[in-house]
Protein backbone atom coordinates (compact mmCIF):
# COMPACT_ATOMS: atom_id res chain seq x y z
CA UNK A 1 -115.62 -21.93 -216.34
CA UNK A 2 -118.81 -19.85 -215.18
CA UNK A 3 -120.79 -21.64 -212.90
CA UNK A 4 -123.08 -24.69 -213.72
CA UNK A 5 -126.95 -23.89 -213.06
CA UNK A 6 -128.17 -25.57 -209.75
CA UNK A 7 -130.92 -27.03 -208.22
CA UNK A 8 -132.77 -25.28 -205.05
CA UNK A 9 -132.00 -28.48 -203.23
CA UNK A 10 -128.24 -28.83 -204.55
CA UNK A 11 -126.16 -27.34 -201.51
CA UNK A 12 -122.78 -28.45 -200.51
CA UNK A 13 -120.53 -26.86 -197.32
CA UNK A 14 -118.77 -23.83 -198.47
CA UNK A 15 -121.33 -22.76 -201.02
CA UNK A 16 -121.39 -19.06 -202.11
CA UNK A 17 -124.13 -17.42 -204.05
CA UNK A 18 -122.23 -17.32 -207.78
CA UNK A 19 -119.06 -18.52 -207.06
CA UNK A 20 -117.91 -21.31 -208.77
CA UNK A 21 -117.41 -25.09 -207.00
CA UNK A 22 -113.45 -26.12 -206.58
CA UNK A 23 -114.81 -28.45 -209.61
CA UNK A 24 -115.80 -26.11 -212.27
CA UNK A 25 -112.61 -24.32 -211.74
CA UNK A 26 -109.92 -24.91 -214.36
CA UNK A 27 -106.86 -22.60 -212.85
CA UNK A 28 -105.11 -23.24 -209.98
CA UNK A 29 -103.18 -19.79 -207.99
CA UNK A 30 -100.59 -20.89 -205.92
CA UNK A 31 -99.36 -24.50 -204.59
CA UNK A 32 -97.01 -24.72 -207.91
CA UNK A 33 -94.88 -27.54 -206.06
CA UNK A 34 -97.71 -29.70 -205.10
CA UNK A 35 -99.62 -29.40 -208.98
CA UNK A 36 -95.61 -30.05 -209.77
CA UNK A 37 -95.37 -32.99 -207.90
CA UNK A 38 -99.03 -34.53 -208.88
CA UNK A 39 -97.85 -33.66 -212.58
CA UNK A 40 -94.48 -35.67 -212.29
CA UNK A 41 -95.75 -38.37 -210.48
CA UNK A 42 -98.26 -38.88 -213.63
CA UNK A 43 -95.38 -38.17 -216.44
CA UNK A 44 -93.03 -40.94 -214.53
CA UNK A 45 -95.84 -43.49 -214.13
CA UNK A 46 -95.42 -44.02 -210.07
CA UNK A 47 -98.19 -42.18 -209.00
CA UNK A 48 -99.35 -43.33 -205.49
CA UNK A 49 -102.60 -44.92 -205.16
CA UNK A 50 -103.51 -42.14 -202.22
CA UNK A 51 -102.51 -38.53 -201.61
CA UNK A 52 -103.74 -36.74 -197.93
CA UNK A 53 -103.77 -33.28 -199.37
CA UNK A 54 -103.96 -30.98 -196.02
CA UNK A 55 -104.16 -27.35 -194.92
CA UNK A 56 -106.69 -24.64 -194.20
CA UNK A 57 -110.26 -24.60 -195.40
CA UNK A 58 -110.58 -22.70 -198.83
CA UNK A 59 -106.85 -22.47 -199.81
CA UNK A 60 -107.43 -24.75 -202.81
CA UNK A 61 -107.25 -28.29 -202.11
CA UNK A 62 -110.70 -29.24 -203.54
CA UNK A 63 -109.19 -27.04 -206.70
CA UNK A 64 -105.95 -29.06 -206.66
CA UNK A 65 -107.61 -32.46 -206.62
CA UNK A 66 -110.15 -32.23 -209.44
CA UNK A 67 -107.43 -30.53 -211.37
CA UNK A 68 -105.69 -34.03 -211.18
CA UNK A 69 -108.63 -36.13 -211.54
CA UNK A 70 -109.47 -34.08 -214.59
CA UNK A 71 -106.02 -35.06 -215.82
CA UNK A 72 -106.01 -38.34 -215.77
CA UNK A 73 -109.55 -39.02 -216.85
CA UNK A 74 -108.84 -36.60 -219.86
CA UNK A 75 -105.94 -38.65 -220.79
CA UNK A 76 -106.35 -42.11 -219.66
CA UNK A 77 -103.98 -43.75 -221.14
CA UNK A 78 -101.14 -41.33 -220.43
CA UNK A 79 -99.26 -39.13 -222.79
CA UNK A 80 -100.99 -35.40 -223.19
CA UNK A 81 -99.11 -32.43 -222.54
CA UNK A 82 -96.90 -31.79 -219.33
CA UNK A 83 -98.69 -30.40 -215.91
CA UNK A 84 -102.14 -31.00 -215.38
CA UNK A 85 -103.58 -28.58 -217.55
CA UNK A 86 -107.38 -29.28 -219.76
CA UNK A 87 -108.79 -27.58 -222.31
CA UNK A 88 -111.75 -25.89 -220.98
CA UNK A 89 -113.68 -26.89 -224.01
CA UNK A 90 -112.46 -30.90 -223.14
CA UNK A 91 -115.92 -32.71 -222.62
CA UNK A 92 -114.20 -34.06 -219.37
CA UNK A 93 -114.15 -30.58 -217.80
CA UNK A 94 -117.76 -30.48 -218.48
CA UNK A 95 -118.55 -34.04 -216.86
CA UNK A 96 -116.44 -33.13 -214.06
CA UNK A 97 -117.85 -30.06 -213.34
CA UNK A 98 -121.24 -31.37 -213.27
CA UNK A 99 -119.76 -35.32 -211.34
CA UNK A 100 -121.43 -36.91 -214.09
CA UNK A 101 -118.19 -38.17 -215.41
CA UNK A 102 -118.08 -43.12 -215.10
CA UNK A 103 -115.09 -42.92 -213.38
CA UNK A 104 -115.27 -40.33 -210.57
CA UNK A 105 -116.91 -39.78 -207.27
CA UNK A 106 -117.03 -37.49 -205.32
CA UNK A 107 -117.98 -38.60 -201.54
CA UNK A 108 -118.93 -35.20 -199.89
CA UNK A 109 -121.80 -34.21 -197.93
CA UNK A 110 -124.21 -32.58 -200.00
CA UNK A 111 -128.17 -31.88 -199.24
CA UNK A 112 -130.01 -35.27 -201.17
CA UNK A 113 -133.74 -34.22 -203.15
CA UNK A 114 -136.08 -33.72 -200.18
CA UNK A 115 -133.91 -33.23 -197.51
CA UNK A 116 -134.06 -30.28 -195.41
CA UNK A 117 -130.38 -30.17 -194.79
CA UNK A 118 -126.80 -30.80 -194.88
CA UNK A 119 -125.85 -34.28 -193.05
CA UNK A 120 -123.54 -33.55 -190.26
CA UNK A 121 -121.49 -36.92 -191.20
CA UNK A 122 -120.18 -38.70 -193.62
CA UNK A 123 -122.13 -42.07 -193.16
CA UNK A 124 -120.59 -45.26 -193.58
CA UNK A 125 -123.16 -45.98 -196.21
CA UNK A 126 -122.10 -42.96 -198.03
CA UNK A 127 -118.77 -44.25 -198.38
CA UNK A 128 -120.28 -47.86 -199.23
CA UNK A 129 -121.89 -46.12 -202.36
CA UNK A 130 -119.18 -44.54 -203.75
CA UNK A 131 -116.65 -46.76 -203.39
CA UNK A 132 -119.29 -48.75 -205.49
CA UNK A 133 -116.72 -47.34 -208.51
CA UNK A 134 -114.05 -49.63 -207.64
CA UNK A 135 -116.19 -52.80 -207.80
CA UNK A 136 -115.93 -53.05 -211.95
CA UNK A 137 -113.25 -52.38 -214.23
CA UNK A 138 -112.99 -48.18 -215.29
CA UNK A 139 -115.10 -47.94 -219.01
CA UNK A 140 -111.98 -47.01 -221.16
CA UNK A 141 -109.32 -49.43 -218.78
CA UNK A 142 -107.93 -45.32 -217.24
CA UNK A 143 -107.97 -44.62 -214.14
CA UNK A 144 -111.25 -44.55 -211.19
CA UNK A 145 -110.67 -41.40 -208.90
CA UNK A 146 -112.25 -40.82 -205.43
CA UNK A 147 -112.08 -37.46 -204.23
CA UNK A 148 -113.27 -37.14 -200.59
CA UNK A 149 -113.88 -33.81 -199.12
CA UNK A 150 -113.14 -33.90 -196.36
CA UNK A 151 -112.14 -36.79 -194.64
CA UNK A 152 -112.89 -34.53 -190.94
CA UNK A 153 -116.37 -35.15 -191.98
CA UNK A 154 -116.41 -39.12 -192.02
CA UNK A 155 -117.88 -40.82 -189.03
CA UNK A 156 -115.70 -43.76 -187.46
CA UNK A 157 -117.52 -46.39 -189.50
CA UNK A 158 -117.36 -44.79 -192.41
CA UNK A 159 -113.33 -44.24 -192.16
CA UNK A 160 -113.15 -47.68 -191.23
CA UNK A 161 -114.48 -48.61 -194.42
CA UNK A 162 -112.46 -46.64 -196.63
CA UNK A 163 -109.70 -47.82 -194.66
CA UNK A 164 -110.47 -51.52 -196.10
CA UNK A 165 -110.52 -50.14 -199.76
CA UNK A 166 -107.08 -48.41 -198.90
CA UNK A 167 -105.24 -51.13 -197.65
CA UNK A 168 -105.96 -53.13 -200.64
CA UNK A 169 -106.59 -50.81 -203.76
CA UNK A 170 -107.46 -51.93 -206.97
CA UNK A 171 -105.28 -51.15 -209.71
CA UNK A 172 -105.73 -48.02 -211.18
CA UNK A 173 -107.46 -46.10 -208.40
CA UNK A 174 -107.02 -43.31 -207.66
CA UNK A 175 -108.06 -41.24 -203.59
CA UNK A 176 -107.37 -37.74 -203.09
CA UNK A 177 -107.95 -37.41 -199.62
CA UNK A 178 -108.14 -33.43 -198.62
CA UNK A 179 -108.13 -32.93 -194.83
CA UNK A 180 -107.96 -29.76 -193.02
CA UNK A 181 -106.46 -30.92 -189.60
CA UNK A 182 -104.57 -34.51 -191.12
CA UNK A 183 -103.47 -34.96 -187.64
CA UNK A 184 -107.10 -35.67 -186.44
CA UNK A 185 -107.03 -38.74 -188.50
CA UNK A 186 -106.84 -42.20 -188.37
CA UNK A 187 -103.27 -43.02 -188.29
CA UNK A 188 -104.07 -45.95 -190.16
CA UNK A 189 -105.35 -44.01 -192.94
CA UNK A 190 -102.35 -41.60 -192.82
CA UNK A 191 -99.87 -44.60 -193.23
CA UNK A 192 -101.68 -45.32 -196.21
CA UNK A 193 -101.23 -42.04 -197.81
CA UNK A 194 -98.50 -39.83 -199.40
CA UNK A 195 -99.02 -36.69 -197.60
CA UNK A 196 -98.90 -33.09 -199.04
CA UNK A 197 -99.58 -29.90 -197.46
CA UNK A 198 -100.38 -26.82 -198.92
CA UNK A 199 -99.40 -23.61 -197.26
CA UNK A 200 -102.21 -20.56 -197.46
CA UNK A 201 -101.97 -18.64 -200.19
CA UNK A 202 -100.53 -15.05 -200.10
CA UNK A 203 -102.42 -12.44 -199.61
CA UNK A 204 -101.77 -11.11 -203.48
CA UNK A 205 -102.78 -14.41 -204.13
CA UNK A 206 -106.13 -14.31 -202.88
CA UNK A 207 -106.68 -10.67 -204.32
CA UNK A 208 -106.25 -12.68 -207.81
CA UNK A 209 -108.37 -15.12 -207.22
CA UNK A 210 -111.33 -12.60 -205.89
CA UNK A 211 -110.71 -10.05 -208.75
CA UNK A 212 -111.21 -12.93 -210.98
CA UNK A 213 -114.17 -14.47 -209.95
CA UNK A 214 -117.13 -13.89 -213.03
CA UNK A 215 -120.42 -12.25 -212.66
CA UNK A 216 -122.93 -12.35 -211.15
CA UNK A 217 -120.01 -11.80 -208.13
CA UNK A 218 -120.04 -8.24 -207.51
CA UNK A 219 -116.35 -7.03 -207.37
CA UNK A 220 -115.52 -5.87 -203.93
CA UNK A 221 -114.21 -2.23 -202.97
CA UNK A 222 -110.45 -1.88 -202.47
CA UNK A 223 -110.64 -1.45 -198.40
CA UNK A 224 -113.16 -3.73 -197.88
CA UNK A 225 -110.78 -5.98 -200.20
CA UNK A 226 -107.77 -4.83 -197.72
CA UNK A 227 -110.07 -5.87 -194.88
CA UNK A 228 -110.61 -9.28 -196.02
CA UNK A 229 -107.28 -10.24 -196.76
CA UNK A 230 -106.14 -8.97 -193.46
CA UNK A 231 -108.31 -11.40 -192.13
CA UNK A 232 -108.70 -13.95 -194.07
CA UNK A 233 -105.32 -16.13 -193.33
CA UNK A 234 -104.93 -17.23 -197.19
CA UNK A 235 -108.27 -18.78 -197.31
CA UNK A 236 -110.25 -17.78 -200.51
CA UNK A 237 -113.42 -18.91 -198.74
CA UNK A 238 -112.71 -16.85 -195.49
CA UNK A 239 -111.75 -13.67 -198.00
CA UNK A 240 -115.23 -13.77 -199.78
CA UNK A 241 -117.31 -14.87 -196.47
CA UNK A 242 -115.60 -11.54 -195.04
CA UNK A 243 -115.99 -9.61 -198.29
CA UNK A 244 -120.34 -10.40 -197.36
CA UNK A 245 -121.88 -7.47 -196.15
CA UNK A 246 -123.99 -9.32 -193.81
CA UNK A 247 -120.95 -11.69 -192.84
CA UNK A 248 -118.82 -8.75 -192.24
CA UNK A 249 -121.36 -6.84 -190.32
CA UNK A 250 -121.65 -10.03 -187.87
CA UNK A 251 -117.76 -10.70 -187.72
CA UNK A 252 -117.76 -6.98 -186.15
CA UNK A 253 -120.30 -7.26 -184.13
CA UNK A 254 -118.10 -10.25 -182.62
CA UNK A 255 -115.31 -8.22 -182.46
CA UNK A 256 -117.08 -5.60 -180.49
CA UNK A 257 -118.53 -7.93 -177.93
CA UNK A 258 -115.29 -9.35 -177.54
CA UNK A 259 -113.70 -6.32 -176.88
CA UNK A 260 -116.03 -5.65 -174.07
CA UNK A 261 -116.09 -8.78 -172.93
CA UNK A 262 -115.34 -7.98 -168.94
CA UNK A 263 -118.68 -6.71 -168.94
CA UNK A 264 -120.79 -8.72 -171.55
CA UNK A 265 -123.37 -7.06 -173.25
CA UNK A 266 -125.99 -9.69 -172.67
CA UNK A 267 -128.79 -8.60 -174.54
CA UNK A 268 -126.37 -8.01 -177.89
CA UNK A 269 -124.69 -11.55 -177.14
CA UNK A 270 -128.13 -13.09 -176.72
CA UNK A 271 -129.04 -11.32 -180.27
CA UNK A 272 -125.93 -12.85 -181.85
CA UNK A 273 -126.53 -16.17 -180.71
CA UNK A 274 -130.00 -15.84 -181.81
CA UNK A 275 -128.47 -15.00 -185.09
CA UNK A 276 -125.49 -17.95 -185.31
CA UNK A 277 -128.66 -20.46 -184.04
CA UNK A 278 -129.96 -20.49 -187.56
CA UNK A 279 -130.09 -23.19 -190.17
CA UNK A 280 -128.42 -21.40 -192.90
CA UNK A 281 -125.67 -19.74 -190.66
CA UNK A 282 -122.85 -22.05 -190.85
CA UNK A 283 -120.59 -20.49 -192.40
CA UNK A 284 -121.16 -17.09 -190.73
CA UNK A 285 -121.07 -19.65 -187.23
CA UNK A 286 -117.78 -20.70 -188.91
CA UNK A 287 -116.79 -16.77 -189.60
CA UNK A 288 -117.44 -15.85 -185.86
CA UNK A 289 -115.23 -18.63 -184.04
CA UNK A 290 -112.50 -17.54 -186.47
CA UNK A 291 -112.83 -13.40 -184.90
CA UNK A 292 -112.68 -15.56 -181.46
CA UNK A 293 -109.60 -17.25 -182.33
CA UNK A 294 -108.15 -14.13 -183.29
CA UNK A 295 -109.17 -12.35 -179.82
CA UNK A 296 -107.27 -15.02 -177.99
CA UNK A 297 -104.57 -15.03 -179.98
CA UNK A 298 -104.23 -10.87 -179.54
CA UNK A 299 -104.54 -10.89 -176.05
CA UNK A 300 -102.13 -13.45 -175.36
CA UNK A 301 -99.78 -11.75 -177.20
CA UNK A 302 -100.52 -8.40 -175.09
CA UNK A 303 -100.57 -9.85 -172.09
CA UNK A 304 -97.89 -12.36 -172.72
CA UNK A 305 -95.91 -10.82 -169.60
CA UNK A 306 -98.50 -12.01 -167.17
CA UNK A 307 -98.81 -15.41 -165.30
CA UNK A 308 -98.95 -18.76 -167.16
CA UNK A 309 -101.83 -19.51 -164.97
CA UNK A 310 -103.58 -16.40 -165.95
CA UNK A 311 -103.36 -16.70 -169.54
CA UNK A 312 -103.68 -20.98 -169.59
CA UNK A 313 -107.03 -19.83 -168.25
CA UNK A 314 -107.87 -17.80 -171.78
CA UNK A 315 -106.42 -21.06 -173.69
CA UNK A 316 -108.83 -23.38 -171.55
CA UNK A 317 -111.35 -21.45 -172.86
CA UNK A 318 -110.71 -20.88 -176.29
CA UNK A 319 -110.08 -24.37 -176.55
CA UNK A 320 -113.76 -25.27 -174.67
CA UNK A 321 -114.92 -23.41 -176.85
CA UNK A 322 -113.64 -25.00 -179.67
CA UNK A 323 -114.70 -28.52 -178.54
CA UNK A 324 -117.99 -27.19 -178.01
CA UNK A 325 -118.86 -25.89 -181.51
CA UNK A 326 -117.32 -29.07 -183.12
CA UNK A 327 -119.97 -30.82 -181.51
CA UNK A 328 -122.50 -28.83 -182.00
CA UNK A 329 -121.74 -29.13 -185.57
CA UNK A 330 -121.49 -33.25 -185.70
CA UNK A 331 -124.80 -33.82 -183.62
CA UNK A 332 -126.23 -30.71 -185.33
CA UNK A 333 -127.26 -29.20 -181.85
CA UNK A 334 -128.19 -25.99 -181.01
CA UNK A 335 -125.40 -23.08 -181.29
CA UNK A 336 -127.25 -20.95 -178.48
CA UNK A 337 -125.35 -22.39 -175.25
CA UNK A 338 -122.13 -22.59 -177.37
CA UNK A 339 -121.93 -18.31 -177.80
CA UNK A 340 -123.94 -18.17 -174.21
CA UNK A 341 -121.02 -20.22 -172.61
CA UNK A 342 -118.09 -18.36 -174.50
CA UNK A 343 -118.96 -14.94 -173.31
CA UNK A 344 -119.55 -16.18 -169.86
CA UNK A 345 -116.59 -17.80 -169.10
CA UNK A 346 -113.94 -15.02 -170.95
CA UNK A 347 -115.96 -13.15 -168.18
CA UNK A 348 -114.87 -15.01 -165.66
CA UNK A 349 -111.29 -14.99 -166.54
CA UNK A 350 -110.68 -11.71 -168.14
């Protein structure tokens, strides 16, 4: 399914200039157990009222879940072929595709008319609003499906409240709950869940997803290709932020600073931060703590024969680091002191 037309002001995380959304994709590479276990699950009638679908950013569990919720809305009343396959000419693709479909939601953040940017959260009202479905009986008497991506983005009210609608679900709903770190959840709302994690996709994986993506996406040179799937730790989305000239460029420009990072270059670091400051750089923010994660993860492996205390002092700040950019993304502060920070103290203890 090419993808639909949008709006200047319709932006959602993890958007890429001609790529299609996880909903206005029909196929589904990899995670044949999990679509196997959604698919028998539906054939057998016992399908729980709430899946946590975890793992990795951009491995496919947005992709997964509106394959099932096209399922079930396409057939409401059961029956339909095995798996979880529609027809891509099914009017429910279409109303999926575009979440105009009476008996789905999607609870996301997404840029609203007027606004000039993403929400940081997840608000409780948010959550209020779409679980507005669940109030009224489904149109045909099928099924009501939630999809929530991703629950890491819900503020504590707003779990709270979709904790209330979990422990007592109406009949016939359906939440797919995708969470890249399900551990950072309420355990309340993981005891309410059947849990299913999907692994990243192998490399040869991703290549066929890339090499299938339709035009306008420009089809990427073999050893920039190689690059990206070095890199890209079976994430789809890491593979075609990496495969971005610009994003690439910046990821080695990280890489070099890091490198050097006894003696920082500060006028270059100062010029990236500059750079990972802006509005529209979240992704490439999220691209450049990924080449960080991968410098401390080389360099404790080379220097694993030193002291603990030595190399607990590169974890304490990979990890301050860490902390530090997650909050800068939920209270939408600046980036600046965050890459600032990060080359001053790996100064300190390199």
């Amino acid at each position: 399914m090419k993808p639909i037309d949008r709006a200047a002001d319709d932006v959602e995380p993890g958007d890429l200039p001609g790529i299609p959304r996880p909903r206005e994709t029909l196929g589904l590479v990899g995670h044949g157990a999990a679509a196997d276990a959604f698919a028998g699950a539906i054939a057998a009638g016992r399908l729980h009222h709430a899946w946590l679908i975890g793992g990795g950013p951009g491995i496919g569990k947005a992709t997964l879940a509106y394959r099932v919720a096209r399922r079930l809305l396409a057939h409401p009343g059961g029956g339909g072929p095995p798996g979880l396959d529609v027809a891509a000419d099914d009017p429910v693709a279409g109303k999926v595709a575009g979440l105009s479909h009476p008996n789905l939601v999607a609870l996301r953040r997404h840029r609203t008319a007027g606004a000039k940017a993403l929400p940081t959260k997840i608000s409780v009202d948010m959550v209020r609003r779409a679980l507005d479905l669940f109030a009224t009986t489904a149109a045909d008497s099928g099924w009501r499906v939630c999809i929530l991506d991703s629950a890491e983005d819900l503020n504590a009210n707003a779990a709270n409240a979709l904790l209330k609608v979990l422990e007592e679900p109406p009949p016939r709903a359906l939440f797919l709950i995708l969470s890249h770190q399900p551990g950072r959840l309420l355990p309340t709302i993981r005891s309410r869940c059947r849990a299913l994690m999907l692994r990243p996709l192998a490399a040869e994986d991703v290549a066929r997803v890339v090499r299938a993506l339709p035009a306008p996406f420009p089809q990427p040179e073999d050893a920039a290709l190689a690059r990206a799937l070095s890199l890209c730790e079976g994430s789809v989305a890491r593979a075609l932020a990496l495969l971005d000239p610009v994003t690439a460029g910046l990821v080695a420009e990280v890489e070099t600073l890091l490198a050097r990072a006894r003696n920082p270059d500060w006028g270059r670091v100062l010029k990236l931060a500059e750079t990972l400051a802006g509005r529209d750089a979240e992704a490439r923010f999220e691209a450049a703590q990924d080449a960080v994660l991968r410098f401390v993860s080389g360099e404790l492996d080379r220097r694993r024969d030193e002291p603990p205390a030595r190399l607990a002092a590169l974890v304490a700040v990979a990890e301050r680091f860490g902390r530090a950019a997650r909050e800068a993304a939920t209270y939408n502060l600046d980036r600046r002191p965050v890459v600032l920070s990060l080359f001053g103290d790996l100064a300190e203890v390199a």
